[in-house]
Protein backbone atom coordinates (compact mmCIF):
# COMPACT_ATOMS: atom_id res chain seq x y z
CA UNK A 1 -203.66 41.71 127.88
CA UNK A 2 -206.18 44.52 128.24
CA UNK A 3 -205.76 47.46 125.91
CA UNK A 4 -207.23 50.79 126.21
CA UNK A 5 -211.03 51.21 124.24
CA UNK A 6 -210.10 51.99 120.51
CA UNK A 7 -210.57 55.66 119.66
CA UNK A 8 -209.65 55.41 116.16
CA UNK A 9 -211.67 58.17 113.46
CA UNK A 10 -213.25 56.59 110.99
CA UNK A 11 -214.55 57.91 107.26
CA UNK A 12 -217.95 56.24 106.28
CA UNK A 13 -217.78 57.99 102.67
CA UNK A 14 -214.71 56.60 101.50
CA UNK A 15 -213.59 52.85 101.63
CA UNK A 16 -210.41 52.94 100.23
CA UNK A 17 -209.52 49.04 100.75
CA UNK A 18 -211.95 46.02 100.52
CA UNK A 19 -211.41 43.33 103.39
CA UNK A 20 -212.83 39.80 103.71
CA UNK A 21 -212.25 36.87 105.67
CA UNK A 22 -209.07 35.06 105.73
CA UNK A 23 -209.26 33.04 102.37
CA UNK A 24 -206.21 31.59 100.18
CA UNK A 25 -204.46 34.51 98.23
CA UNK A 26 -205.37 34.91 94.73
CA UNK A 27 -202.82 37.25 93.32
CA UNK A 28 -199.96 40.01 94.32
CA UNK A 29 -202.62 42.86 94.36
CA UNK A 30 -204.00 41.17 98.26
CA UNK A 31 -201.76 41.30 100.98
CA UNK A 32 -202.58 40.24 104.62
CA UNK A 33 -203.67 42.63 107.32
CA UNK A 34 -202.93 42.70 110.81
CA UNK A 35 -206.14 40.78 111.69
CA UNK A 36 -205.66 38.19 109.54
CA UNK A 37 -207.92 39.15 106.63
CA UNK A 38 -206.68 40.49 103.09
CA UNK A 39 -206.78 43.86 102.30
CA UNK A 40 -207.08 44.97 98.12
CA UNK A 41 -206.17 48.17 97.19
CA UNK A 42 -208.84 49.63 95.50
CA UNK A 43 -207.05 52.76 93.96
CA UNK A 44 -203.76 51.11 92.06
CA UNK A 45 -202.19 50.98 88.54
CA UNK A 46 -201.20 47.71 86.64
CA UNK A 47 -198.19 48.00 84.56
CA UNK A 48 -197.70 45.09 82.37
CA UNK A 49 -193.67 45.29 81.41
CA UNK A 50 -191.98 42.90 78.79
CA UNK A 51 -189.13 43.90 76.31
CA UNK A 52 -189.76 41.69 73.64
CA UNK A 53 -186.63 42.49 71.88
CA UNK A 54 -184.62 40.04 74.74
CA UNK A 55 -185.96 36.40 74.25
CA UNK A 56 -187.21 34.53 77.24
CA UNK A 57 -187.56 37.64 79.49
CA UNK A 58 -189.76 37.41 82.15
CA UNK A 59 -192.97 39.39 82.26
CA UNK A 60 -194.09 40.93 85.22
CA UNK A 61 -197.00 42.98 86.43
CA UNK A 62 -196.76 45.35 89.12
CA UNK A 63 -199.39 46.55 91.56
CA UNK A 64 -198.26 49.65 93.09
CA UNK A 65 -200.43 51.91 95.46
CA UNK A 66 -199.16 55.06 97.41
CA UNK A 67 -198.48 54.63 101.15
CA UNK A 68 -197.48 56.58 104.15
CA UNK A 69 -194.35 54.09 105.24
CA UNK A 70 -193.61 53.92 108.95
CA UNK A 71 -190.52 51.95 110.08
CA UNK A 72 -189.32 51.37 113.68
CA UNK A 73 -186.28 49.97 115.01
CA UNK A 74 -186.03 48.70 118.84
CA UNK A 75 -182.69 50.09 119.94
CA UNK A 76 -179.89 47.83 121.34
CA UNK A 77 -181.80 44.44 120.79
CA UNK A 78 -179.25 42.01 120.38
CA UNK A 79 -177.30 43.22 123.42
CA UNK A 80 -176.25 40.39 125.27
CA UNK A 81 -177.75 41.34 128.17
CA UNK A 82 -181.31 40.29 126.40
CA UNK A 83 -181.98 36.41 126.21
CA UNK A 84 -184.23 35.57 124.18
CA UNK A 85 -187.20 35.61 126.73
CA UNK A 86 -186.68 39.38 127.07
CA UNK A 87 -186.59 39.77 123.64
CA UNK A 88 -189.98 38.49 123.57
CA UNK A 89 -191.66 40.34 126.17
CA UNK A 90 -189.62 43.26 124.24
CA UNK A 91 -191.48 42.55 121.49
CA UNK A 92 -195.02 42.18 123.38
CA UNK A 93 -194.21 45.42 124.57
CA UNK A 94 -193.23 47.43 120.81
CA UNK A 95 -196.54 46.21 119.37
CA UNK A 96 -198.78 47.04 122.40
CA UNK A 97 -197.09 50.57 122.74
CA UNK A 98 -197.73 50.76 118.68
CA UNK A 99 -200.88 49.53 118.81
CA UNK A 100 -201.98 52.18 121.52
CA UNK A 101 -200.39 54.60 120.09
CA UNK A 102 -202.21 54.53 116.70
CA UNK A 103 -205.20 54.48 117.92
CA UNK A 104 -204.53 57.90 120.39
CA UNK A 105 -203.83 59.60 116.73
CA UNK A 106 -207.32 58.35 115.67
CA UNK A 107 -204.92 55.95 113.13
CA UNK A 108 -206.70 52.30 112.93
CA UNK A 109 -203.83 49.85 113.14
CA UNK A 110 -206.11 47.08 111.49
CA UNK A 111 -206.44 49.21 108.41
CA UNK A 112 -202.69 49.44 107.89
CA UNK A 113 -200.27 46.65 106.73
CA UNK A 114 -197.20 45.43 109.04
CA UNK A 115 -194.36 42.99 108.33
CA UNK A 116 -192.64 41.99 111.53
CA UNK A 117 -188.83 42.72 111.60
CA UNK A 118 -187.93 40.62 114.75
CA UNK A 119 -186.17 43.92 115.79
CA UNK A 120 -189.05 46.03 114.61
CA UNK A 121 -191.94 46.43 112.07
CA UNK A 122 -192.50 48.03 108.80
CA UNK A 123 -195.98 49.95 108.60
CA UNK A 124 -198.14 51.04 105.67
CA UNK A 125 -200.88 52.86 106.27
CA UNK A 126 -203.53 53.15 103.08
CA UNK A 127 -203.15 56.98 101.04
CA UNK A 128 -206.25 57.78 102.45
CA UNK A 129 -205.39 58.31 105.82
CA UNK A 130 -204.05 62.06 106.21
CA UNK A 131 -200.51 62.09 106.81
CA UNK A 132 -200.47 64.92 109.39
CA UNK A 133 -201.77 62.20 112.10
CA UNK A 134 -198.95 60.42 112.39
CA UNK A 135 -196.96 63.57 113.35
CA UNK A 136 -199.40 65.63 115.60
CA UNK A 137 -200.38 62.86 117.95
CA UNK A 138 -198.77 59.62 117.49
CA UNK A 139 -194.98 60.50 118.45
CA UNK A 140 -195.90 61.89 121.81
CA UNK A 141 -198.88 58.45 122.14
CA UNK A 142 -196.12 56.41 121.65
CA UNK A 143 -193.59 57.87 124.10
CA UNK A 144 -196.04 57.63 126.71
CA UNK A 145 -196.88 54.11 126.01
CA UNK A 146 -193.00 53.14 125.60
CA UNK A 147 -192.84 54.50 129.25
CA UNK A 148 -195.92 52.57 130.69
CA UNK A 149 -194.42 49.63 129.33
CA UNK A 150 -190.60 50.07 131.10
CA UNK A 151 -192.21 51.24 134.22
CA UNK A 152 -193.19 47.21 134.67
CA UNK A 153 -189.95 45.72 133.03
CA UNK A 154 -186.11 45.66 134.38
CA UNK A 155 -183.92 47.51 132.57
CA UNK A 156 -182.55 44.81 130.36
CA UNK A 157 -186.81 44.84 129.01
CA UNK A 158 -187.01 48.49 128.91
CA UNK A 159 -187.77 49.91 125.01
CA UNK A 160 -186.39 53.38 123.27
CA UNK A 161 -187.63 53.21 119.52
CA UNK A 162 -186.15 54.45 116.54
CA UNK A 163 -189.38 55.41 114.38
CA UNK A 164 -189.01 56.71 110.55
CA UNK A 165 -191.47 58.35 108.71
CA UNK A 166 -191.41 58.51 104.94
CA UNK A 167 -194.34 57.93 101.62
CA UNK A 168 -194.28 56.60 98.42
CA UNK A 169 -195.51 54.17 95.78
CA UNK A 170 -195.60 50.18 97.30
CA UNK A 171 -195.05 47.49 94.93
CA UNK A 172 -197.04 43.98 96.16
CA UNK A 173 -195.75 40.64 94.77
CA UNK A 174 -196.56 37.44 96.10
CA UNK A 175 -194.28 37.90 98.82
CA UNK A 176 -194.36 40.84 100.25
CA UNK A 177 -193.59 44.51 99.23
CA UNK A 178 -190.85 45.99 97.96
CA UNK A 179 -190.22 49.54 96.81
CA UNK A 180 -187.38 51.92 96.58
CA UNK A 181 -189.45 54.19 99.32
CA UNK A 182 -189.41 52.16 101.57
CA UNK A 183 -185.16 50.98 100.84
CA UNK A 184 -184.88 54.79 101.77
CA UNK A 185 -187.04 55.18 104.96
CA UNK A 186 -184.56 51.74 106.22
CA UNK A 187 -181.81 54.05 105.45
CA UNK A 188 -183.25 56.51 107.74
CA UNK A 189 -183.90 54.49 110.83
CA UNK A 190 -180.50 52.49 110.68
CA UNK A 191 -178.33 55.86 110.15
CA UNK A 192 -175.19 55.59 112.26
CA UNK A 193 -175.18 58.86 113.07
CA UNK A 194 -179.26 58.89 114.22
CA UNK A 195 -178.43 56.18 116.36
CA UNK A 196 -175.18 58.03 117.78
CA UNK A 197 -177.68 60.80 118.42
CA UNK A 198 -180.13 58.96 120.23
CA UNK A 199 -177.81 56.78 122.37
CA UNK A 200 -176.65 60.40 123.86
CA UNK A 201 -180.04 61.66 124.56
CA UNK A 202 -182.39 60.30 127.74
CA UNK A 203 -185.50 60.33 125.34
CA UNK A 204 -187.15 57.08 124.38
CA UNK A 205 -188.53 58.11 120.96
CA UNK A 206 -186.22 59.51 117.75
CA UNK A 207 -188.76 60.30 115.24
CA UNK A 208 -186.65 60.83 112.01
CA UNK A 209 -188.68 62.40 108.89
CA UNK A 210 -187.52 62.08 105.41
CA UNK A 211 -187.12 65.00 103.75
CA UNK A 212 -189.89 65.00 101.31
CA UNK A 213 -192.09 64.11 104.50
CA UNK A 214 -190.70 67.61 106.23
CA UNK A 215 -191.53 69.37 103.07
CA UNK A 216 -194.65 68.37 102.72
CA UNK A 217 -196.34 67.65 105.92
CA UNK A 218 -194.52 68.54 109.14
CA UNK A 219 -193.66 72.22 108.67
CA UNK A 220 -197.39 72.90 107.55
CA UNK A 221 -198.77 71.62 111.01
CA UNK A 222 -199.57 73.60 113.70
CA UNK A 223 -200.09 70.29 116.13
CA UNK A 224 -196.84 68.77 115.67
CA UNK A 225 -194.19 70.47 117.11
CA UNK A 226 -192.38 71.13 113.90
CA UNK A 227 -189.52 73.69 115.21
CA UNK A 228 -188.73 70.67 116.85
CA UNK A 229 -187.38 69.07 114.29
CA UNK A 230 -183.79 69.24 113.53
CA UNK A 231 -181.70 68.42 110.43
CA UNK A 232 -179.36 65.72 109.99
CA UNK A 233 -177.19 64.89 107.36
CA UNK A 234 -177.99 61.08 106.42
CA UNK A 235 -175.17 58.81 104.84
CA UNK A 236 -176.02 54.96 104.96
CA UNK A 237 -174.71 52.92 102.17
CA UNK A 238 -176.29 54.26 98.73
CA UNK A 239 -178.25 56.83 101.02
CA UNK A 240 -177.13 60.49 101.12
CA UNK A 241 -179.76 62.66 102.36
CA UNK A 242 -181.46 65.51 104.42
CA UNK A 243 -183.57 64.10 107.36
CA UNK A 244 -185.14 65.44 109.98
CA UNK A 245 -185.08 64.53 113.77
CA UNK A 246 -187.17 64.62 116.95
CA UNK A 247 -186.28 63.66 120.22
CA UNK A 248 -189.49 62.39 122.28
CA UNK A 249 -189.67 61.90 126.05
CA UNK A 250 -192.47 60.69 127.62
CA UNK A 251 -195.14 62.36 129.79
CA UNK A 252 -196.08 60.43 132.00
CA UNK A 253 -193.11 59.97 133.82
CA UNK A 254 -190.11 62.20 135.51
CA UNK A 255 -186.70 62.52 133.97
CA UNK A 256 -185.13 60.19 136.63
CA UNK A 257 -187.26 57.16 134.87
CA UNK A 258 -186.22 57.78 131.55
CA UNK A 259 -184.33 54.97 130.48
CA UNK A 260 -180.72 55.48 129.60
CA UNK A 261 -179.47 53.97 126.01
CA UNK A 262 -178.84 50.33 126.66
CA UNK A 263 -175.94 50.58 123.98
CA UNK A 264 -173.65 52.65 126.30
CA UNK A 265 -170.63 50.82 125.80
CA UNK A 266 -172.07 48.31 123.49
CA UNK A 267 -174.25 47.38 120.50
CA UNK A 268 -176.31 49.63 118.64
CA UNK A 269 -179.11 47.87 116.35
């Protein structure tokens, strides 16, 4: 499908990742981007950890860089009302939207790393890019996208998004990433009580902000709405916290096409 022109900003005086051409991994400190080719972080610390006082141990090395974490949840998509064709086109339709919406907030989506979560994706985007863009211009991009996209669908293909916004230091194995930042921004986006909130609003976007995010980068913008934001008490398993929440509704279309939570009734996911 066609996509809008990209629009993304771009910083010729700082390259803070080297890419390449799809070649065979050679160590945790590469991981893939979303074009295929391997992204290295340039600007990361190697600690080497072994207690030598416990035989046989296993030593390990970890390559850690600091990230702006994005996570995003589709809501209600294992209601039975989806097969697994709309699931797809569901799908289709969360990375377009994302995709689009990155690129409104100047945010290149090639530059960022994303592990597909069959109900959603994990994004993280490289230190360098400021952290104010994903609140003054992507929420609102993506709302308006979410809406182009159910304008075209049946209701059972619609999409409202969860979206959580956290940062933090990454750790990259062979496998992935892993990190207790990122553990805590999950925390955020599967909240019972965030998802109770949303299913009772007619928005299609919850944006919920950690609290350190709040702190430190919403409430000093003047672009992003930040009186907005509300506070929400947070208890998910380990997870007992102060978030913040936004309620998003699109733009480009009236209040009567503002799809209504899907989990009325039913599942919540």
């Amino acid at each position: 499908m066609a996509t809008a022109p990209r629009r993304a900003r771009s910083n010729s005086t700082s390259k803070p990742y080297k890419t390449g051409k799809r070649t065979p991994r050679t160590g945790p400190s590469e991981l893939p981007r979303a074009d295929g080719a391997y992204i290295t972080p340039t600007t990361r610390k190697r600690v080497e950890t072994q207690i030598s006082s416990t035989p046989g141990l296993e030593k390990i090395t970890l390559t850690t860089a600091h990230c702006t974490i994005v996570a995003v949840d589709i809501e209600g998509f294992g209601h039975h009302s989806r097969n697994n064709t709309n699931q797809v086109r569901i799908r289709h339709g969360m990375y377009r939207s994302m995709e689009l919406a990155f690129d409104v907030a100047g945010i290149q989506w090639l530059s960022c790393h994303n592990e597909d979560r069959g109900d959603g994706v994990l994004v993280l985007a490289p230190a360098e890019i400021p952290k104010a863009w994903f609140v003054d211009h992507l929420p609102d991009a993506l709302a308006d996208a979410l809406a182009e996209h159910n304008k075209t669908h049946p209701a059972n293909e619609r999409i409202r998004l969860r979206l959580a916004l956290h940062a933090g230091e990454i750790n990259y194995d062979d496998h992935g990433v892993t990190a207790s930042s990122i553990t805590h921004t999950f925390r955020l986006v599967d909240a019972e009580i965030l998802k109770d909130t949303f299913a009772k609003s007619s928005t299609i976007l919850a944006v919920i902000s950690s609290d350190w995010f709040y702190d430190e980068v919403i409430r000093h913008s003047e672009l992003c709405r930040a009186t907005s934001y509300k506070p929400l008490n947070i208890k998910n398993k380990e997870t007992t916290t102060q978030a913040w929440v936004r309620l998003v509704k699109a733009r480009t279309i009236g209040p009567s096409r503002q799809p209504r939570s899907i989990n009325n009734g039913g599942e919540q996911s």
